[in-house]
PDB file of N, CA and C in Angstrom:
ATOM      1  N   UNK A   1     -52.853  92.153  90.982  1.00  0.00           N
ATOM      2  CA  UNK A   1     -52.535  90.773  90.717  1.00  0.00           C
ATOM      3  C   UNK A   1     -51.598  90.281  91.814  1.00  0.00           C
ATOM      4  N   UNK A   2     -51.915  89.321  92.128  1.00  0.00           N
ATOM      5  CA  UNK A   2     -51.049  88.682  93.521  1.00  0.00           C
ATOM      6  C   UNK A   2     -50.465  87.209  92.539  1.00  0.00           C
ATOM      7  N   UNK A   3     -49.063  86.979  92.896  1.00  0.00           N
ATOM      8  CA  UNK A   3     -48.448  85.615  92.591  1.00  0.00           C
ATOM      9  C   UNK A   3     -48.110  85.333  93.857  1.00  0.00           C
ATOM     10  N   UNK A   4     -48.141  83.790  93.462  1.00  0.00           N
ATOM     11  CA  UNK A   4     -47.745  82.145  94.681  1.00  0.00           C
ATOM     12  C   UNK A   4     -46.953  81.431  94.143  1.00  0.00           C
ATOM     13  N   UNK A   5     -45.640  81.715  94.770  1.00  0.00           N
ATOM     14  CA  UNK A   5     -44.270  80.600  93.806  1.00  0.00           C
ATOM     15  C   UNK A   5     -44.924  79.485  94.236  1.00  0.00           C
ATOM     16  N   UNK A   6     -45.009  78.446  94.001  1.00  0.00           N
ATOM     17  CA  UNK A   6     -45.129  76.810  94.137  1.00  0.00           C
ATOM     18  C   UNK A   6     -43.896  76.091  94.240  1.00  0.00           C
ATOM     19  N   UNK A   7     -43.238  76.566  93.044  1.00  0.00           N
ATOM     20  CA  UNK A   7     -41.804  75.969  92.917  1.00  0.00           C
ATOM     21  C   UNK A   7     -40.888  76.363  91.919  1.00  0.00           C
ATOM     22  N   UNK A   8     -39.815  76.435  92.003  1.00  0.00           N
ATOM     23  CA  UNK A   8     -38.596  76.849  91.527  1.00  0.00           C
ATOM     24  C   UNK A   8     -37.703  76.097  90.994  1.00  0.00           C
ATOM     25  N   UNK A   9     -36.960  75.864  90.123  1.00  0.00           N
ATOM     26  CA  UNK A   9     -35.775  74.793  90.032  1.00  0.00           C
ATOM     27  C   UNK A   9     -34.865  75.601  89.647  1.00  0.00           C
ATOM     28  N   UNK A  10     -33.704  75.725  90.907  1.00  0.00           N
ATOM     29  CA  UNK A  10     -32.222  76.054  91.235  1.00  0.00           C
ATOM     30  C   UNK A  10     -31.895  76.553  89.859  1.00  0.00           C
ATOM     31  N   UNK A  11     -31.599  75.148  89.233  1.00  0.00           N
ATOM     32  CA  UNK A  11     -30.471  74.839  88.196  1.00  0.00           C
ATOM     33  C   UNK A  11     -31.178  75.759  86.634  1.00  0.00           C
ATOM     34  N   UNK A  12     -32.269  75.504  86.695  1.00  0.00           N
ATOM     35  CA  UNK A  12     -33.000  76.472  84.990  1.00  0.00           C
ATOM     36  C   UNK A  12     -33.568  77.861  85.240  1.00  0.00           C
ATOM     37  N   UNK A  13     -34.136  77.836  86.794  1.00  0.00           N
ATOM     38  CA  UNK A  13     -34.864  79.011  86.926  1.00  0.00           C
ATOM     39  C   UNK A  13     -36.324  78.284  86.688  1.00  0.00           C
ATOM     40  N   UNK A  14     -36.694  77.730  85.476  1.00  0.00           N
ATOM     41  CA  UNK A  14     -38.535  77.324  85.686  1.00  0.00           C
ATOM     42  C   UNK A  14     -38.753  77.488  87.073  1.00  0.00           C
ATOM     43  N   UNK A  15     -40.023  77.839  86.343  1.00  0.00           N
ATOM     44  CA  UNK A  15     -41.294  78.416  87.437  1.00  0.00           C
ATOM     45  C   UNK A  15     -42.644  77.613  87.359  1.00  0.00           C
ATOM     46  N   UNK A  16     -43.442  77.474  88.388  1.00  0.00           N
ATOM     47  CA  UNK A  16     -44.768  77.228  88.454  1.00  0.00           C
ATOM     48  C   UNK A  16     -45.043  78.240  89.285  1.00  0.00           C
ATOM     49  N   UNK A  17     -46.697  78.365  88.939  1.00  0.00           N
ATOM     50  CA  UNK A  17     -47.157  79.991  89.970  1.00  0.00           C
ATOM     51  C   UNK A  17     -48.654  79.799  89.791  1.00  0.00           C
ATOM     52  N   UNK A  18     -49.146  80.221  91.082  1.00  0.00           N
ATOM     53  CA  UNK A  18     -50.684  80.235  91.197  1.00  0.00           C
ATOM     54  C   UNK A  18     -50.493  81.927  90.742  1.00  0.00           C
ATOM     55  N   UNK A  19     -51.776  82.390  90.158  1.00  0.00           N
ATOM     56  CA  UNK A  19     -51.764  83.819  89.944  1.00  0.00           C
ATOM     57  C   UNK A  19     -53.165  83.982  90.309  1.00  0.00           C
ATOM     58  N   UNK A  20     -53.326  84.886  90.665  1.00  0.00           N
ATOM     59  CA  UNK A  20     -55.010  86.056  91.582  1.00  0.00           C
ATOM     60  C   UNK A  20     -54.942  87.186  90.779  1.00  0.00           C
ATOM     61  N   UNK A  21     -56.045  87.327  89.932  1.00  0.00           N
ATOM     62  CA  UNK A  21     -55.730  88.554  89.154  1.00  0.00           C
ATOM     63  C   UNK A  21     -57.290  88.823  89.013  1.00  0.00           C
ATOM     64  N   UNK A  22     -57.608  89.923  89.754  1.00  0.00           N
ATOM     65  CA  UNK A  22     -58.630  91.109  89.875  1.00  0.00           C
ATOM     66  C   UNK A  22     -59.807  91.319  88.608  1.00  0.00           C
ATOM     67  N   UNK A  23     -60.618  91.917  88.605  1.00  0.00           N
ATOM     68  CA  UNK A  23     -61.668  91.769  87.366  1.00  0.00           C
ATOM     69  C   UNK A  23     -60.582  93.475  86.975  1.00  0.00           C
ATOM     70  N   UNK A  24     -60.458  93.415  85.143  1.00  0.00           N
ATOM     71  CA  UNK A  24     -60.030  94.048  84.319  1.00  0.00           C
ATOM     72  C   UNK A  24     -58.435  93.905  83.749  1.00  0.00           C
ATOM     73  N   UNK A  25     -57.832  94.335  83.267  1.00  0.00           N
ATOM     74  CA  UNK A  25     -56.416  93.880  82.477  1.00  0.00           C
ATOM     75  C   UNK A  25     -55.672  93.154  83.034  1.00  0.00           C
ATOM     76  N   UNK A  26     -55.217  92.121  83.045  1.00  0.00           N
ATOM     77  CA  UNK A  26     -54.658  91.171  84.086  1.00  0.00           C
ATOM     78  C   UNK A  26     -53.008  91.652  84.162  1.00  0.00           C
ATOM     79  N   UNK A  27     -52.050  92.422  82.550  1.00  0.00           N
ATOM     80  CA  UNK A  27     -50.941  92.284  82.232  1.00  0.00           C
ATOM     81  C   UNK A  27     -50.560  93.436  81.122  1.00  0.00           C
ATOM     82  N   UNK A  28     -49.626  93.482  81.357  1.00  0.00           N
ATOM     83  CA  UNK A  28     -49.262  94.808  79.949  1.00  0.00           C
ATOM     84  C   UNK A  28     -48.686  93.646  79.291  1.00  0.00           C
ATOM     85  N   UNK A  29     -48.472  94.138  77.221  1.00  0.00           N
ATOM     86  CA  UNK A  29     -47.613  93.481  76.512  1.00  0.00           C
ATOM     87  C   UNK A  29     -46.147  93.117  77.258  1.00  0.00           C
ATOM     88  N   UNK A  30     -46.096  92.150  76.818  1.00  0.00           N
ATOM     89  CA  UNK A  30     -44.857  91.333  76.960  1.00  0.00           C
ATOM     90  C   UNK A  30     -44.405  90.228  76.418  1.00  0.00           C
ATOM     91  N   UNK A  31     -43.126  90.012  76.852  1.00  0.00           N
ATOM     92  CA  UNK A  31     -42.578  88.652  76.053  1.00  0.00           C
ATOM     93  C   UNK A  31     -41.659  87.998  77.286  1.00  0.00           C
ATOM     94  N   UNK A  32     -41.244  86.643  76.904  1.00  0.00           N
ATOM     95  CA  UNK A  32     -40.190  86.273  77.969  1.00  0.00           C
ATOM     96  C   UNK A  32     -39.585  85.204  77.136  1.00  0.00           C
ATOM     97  N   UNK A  33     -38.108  85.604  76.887  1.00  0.00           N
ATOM     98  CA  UNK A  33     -37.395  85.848  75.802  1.00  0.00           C
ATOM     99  C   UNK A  33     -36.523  84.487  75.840  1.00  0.00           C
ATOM    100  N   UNK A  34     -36.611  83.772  77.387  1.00  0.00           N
ATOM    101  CA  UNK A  34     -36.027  82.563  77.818  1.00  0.00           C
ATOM    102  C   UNK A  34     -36.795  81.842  77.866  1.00  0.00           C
ATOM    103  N   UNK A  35     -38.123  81.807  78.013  1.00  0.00           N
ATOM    104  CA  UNK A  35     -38.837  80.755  78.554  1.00  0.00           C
ATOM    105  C   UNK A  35     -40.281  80.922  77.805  1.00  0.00           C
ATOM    106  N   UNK A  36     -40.770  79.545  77.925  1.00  0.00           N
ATOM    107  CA  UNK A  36     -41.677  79.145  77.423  1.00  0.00           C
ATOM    108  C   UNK A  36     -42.613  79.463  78.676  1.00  0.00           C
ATOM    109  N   UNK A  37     -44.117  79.869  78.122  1.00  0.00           N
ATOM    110  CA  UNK A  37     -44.902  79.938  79.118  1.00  0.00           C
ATOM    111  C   UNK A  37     -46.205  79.223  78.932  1.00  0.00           C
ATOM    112  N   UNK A  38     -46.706  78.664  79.790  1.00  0.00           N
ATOM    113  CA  UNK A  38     -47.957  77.604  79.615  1.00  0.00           C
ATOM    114  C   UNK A  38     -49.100  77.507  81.104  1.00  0.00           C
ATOM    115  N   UNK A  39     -50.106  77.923  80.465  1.00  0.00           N
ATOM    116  CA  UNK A  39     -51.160  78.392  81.609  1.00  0.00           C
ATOM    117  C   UNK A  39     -52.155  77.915  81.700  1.00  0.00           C
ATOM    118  N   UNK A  40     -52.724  77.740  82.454  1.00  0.00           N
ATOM    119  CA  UNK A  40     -54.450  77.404  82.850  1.00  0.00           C
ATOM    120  C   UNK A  40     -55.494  77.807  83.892  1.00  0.00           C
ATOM    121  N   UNK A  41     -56.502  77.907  83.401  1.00  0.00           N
ATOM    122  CA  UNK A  41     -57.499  79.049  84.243  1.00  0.00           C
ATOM    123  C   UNK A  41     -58.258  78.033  85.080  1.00  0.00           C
ATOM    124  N   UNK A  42     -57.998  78.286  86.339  1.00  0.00           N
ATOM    125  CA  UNK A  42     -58.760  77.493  87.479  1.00  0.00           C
ATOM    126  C   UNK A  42     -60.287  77.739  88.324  1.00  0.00           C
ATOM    127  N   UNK A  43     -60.343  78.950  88.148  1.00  0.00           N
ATOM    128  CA  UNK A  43     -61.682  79.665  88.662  1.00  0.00           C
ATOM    129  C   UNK A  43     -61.434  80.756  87.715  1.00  0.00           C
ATOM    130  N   UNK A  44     -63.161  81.907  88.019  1.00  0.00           N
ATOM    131  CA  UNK A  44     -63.446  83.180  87.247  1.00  0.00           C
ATOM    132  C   UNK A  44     -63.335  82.836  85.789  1.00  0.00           C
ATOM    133  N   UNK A  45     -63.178  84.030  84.910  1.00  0.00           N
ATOM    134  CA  UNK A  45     -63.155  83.785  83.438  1.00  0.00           C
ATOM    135  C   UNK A  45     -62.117  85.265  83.207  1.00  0.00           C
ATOM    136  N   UNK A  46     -61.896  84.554  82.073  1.00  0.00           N
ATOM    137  CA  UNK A  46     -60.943  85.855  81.540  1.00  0.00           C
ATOM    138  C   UNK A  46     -61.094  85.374  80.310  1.00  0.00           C
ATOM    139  N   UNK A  47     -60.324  86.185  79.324  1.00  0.00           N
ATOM    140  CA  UNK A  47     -60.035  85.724  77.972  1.00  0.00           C
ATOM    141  C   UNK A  47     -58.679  86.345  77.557  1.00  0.00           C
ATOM    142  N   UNK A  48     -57.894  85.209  76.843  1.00  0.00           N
ATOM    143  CA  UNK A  48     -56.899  85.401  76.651  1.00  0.00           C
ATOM    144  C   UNK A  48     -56.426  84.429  75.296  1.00  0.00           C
ATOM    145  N   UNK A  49     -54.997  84.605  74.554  1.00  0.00           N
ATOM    146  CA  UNK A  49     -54.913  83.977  73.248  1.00  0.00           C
ATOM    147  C   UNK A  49     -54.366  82.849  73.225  1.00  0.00           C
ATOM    148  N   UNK A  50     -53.665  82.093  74.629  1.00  0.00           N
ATOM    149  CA  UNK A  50     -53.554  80.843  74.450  1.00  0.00           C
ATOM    150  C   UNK A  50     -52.803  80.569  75.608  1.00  0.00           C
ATOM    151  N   UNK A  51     -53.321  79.090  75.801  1.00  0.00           N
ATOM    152  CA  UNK A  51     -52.625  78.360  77.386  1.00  0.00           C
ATOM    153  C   UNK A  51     -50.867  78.148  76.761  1.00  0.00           C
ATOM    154  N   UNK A  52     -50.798  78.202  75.694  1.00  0.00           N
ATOM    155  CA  UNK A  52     -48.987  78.053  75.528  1.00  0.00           C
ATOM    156  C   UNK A  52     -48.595  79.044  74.298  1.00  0.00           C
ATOM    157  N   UNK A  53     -47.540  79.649  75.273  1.00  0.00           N
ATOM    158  CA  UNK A  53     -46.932  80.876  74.404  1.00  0.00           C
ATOM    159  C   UNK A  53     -45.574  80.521  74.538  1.00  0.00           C
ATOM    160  N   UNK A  54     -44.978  80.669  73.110  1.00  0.00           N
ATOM    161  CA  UNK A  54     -43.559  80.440  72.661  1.00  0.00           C
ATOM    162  C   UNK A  54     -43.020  81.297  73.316  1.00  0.00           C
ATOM    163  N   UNK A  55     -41.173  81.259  73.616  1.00  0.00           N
ATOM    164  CA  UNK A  55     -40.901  81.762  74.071  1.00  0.00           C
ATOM    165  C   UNK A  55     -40.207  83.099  72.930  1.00  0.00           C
ATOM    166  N   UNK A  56     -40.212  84.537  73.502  1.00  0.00           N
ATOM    167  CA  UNK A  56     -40.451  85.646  72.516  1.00  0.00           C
ATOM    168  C   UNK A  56     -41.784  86.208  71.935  1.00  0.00           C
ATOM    169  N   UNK A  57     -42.540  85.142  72.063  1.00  0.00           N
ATOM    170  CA  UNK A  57     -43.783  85.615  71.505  1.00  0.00           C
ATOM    171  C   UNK A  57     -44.131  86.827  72.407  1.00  0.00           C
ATOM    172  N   UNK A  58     -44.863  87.929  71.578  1.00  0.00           N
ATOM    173  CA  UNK A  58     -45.741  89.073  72.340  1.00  0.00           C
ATOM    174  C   UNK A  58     -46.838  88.331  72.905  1.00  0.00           C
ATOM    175  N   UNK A  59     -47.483  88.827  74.172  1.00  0.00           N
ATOM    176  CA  UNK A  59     -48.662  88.562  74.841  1.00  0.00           C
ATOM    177  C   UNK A  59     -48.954  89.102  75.888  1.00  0.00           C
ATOM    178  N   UNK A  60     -50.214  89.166  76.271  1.00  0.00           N
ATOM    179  CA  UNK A  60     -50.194  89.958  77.003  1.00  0.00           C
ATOM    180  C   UNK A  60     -51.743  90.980  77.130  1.00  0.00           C
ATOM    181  N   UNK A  61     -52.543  91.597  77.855  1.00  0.00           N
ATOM    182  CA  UNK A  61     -53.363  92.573  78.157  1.00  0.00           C
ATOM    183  C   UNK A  61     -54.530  91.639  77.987  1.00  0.00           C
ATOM    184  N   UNK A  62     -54.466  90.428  79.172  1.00  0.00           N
ATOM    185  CA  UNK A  62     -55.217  89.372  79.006  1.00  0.00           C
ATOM    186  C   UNK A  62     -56.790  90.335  79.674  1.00  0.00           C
ATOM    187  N   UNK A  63     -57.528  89.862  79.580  1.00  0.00           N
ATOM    188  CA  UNK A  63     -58.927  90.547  80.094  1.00  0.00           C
ATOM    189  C   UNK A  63     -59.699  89.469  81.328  1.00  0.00           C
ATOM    190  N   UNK A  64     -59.499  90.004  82.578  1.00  0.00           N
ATOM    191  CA  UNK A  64     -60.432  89.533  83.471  1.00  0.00           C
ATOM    192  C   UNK A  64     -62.087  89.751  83.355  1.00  0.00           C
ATOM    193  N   UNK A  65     -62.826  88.282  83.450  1.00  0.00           N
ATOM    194  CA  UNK A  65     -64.034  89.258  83.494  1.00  0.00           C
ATOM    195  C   UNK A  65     -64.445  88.822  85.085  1.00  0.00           C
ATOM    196  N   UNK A  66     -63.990  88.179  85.647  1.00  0.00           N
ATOM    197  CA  UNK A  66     -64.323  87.824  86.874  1.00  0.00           C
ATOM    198  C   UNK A  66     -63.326  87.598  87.725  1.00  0.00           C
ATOM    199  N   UNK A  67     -62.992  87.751  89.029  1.00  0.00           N
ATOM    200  CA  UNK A  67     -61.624  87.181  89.494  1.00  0.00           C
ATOM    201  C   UNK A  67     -61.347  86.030  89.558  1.00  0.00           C
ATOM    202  N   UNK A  68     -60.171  86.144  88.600  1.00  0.00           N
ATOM    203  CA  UNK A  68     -59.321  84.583  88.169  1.00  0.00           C
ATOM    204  C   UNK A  68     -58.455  84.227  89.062  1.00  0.00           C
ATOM    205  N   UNK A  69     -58.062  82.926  89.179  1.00  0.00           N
ATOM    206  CA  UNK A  69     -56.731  82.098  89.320  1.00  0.00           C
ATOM    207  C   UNK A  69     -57.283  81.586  88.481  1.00  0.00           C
ATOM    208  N   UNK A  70     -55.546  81.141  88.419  1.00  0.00           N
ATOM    209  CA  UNK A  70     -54.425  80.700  87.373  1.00  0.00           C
ATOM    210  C   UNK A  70     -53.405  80.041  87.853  1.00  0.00           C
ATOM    211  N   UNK A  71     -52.914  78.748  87.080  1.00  0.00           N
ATOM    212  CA  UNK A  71     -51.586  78.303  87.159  1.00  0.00           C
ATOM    213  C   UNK A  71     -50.546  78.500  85.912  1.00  0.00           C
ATOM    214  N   UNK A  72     -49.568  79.187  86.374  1.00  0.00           N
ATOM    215  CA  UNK A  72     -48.646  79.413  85.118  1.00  0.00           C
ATOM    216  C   UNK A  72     -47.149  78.196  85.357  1.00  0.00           C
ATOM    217  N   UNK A  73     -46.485  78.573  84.407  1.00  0.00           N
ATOM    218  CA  UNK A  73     -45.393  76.887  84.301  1.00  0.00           C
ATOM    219  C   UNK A  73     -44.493  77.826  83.184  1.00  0.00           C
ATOM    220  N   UNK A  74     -43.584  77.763  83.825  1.00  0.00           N
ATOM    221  CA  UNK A  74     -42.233  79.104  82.512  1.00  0.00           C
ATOM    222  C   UNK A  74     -41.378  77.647  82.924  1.00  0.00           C
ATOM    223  N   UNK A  75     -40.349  77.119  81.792  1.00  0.00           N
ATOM    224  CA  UNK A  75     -40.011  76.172  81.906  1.00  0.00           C
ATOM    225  C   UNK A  75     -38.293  76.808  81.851  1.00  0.00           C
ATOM    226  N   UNK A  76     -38.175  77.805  81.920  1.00  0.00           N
ATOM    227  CA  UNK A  76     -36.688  78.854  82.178  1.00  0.00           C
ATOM    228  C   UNK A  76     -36.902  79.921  82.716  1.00  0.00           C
ATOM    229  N   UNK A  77     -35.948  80.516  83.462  1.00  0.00           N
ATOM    230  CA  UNK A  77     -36.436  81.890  83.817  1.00  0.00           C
ATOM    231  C   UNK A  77     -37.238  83.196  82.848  1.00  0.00           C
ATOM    232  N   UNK A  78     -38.731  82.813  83.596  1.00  0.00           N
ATOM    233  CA  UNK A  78     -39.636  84.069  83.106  1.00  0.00           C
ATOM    234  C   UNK A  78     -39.172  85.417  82.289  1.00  0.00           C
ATOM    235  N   UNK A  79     -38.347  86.224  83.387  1.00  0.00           N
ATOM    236  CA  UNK A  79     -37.908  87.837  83.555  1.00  0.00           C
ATOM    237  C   UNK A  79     -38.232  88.207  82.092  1.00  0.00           C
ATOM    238  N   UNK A  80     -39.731  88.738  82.436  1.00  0.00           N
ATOM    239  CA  UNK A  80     -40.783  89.207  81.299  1.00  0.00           C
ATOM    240  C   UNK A  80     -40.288  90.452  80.911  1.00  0.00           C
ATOM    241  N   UNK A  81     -40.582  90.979  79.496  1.00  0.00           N
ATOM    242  CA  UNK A  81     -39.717  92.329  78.902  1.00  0.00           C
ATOM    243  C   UNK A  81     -41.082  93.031  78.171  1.00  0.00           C
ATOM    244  N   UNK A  82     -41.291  93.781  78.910  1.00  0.00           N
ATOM    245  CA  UNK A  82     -42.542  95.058  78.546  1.00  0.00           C
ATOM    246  C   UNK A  82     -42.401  95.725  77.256  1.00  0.00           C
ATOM    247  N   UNK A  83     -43.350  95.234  76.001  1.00  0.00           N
ATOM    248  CA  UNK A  83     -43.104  95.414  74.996  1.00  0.00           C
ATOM    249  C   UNK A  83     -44.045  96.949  75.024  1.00  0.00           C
ATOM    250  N   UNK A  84     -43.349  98.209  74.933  1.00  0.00           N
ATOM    251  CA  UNK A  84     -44.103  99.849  74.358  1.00  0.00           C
ATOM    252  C   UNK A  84     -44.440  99.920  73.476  1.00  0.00           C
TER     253      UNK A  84
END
């Protein structure tokens, strides 16, 4: 999986991000415990449980079936926590 910052803001941390993610598991479980995350699939296909995930929510072990981009949007700092 390859990420493309777009943009940053200083003051919250939010994020926007192009993402390139390969045919098969795009992500391990996770959560991101600050921030809200909200996505959309631009090319390829994948399947996954939703373009907006609360922040804390588990998610995660999205399924490529073709190579995707993606734009993601964390509206606080991301720093995702790998749920075992």
């Amino acid at each position: 999986m390859k990420e493309k910052v777009l943009w940053t803001d200083e003051g919250t941390g939010a994020k926007i991000a192009l993402v390139k993610a390969p045919v098969g598991v795009m992500d391990r479980r996770h959560t991101h415990p600050e921030a809200n995350q909200f996505g959309m699939r631009l090319t390829g296909s994948m399947k996954w449980v939703s373009s907006h995930i609360p922040k804390g929510e588990e998610h995660g072990l999205s399924m490529i079936e073709e190579e995707t981009i993606a734009i993601f949007f964390w509206d606080d700092p991301p720093k995702p926590e790998v749920v075992e």
